[in-house]
Structure formats: structure tokens, C-alpha cells
Protein backbone atom coordinates (compact mmCIF):
# COMPACT_ATOMS: atom_id res chain seq x y z
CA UNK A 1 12.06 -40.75 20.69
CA UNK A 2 8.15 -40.60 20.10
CA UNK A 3 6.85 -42.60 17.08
CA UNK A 4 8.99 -45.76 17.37
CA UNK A 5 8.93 -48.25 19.92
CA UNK A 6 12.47 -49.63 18.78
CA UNK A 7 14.21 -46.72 18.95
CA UNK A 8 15.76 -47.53 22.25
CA UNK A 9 17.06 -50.59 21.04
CA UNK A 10 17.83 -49.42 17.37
CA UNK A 11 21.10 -49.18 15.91
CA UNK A 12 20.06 -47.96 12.48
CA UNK A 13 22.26 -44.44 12.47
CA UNK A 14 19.33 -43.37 9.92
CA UNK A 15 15.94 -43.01 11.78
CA UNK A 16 12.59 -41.57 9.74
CA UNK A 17 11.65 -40.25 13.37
CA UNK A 18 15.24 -38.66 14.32
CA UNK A 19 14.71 -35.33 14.31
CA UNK A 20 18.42 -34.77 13.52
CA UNK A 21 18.48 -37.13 10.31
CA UNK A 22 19.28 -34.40 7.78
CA UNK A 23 22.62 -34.35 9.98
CA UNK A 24 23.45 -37.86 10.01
CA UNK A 25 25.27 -40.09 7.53
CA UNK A 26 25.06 -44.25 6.92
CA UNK A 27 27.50 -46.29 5.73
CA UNK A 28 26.83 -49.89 3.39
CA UNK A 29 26.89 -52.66 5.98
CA UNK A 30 25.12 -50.50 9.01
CA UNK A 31 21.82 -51.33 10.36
CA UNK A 32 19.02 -50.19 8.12
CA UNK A 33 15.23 -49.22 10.17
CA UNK A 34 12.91 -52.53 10.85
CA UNK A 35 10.23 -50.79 12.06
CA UNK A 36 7.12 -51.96 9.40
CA UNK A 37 5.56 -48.59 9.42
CA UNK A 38 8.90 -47.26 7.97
CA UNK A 39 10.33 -49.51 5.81
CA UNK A 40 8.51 -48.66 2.52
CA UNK A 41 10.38 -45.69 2.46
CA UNK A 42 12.15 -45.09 -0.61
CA UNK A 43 15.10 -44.28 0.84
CA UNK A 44 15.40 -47.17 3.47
CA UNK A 45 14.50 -49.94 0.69
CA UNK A 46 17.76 -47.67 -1.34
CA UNK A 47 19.77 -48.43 1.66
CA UNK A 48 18.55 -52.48 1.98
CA UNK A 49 19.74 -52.91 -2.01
CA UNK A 50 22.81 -50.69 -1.61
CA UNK A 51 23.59 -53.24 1.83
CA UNK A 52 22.42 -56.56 -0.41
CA UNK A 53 24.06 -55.79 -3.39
CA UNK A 54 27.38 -54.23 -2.19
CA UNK A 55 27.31 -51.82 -4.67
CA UNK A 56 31.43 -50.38 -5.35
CA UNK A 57 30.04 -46.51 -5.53
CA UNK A 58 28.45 -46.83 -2.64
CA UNK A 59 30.81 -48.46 0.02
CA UNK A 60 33.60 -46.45 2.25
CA UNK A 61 31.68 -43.64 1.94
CA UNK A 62 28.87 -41.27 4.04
CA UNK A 63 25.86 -41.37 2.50
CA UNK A 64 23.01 -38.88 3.40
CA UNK A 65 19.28 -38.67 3.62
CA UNK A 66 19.09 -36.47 0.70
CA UNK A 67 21.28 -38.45 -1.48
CA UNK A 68 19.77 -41.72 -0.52
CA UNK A 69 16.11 -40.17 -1.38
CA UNK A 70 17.58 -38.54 -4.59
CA UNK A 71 18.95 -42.46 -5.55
CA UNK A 72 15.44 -43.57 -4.61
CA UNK A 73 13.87 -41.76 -6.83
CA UNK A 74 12.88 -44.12 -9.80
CA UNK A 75 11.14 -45.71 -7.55
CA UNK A 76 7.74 -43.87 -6.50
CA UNK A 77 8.14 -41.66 -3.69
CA UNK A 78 5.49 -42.38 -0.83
CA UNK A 79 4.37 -38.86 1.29
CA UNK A 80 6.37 -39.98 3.81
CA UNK A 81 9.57 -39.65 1.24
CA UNK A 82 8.48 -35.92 0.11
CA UNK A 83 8.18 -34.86 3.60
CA UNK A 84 11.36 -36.27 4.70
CA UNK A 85 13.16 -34.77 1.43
CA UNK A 86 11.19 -31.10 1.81
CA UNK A 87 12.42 -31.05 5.52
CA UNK A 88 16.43 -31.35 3.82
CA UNK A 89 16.22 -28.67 1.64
């Protein structure tokens, strides 16, 4: 995949440079993206403190981009964020 020179080696199910993202789903306790250009994404530092935390309404569940951003969202969005979440809807 262009744009990230770990994503041969990447098991994060969520990538910011997936094309297909919209389509996928992450579950609590799956690897999160450690690429530095991406992880100060809104969404990806909603899926380190859902991971860290172990938060019950989170776990045994598929969770999705949009609903991960959406969660994210008292934090402050970076562009990044916006693009990602204007490409869902």
C-alpha cells in the first residue's frame, strides 16, 4: 500500500492509508497503527484508550471508522480526521 512503509508488516485491521477502511471493523485488544505520521489521529488515539482502559461498552464488539471518529470527537479533530470521516459518509 503507498504511504506506509509498515504496512507489509502491519497487523492493525484499521489502516489511515487502506483504501477499504470505511469497510473494516476493530475489535479492543487488536493492533492499533504505529506509524508516527498517523497516530495523532483522533480516532487511533480513541482506539489506544478504548485498548488501555478496557472500556465494558466497547469490548466483544465491531467497532468502525465512523464510530471511532464520532467517539473522538471531544477531542479536536486534525484534517486528517475530517477527511477520513467525509470519505464515510
Amino acid at each position: 500500500m503507498d504511504g506506509c512503509r509498515h504496512f507489509e508488516r502491519c497487523s492493525a485491521p484499521l489502516c489511515p492509508v487502506d483504501e477499504l477502511i470505511r469497510h473494516r471493523v476493530w475489535y479492543a485488544g487488536e493492533a492499533v497503527c504505529k506509524n508516527p505520521f498517523y497516530t495523532r489521529l483522533g480516532w487511533i488515539g480513541k482506539q489506544r484508550t478504548i485498548g488501555r482502559k478496557q472500556l465494558k461498552y466497547w469490548l466483544n464488539r465491531p467497532i468502525g471508522l465512523t464510530e471511532l471518529a464520532e467517539a473522538s470527537q471531544p477531542r479536536q479533530m486534525t484534517f486528517l480526521d475530517l477527511e477520513i470521516k467525509n470519505q464515510s459518509n
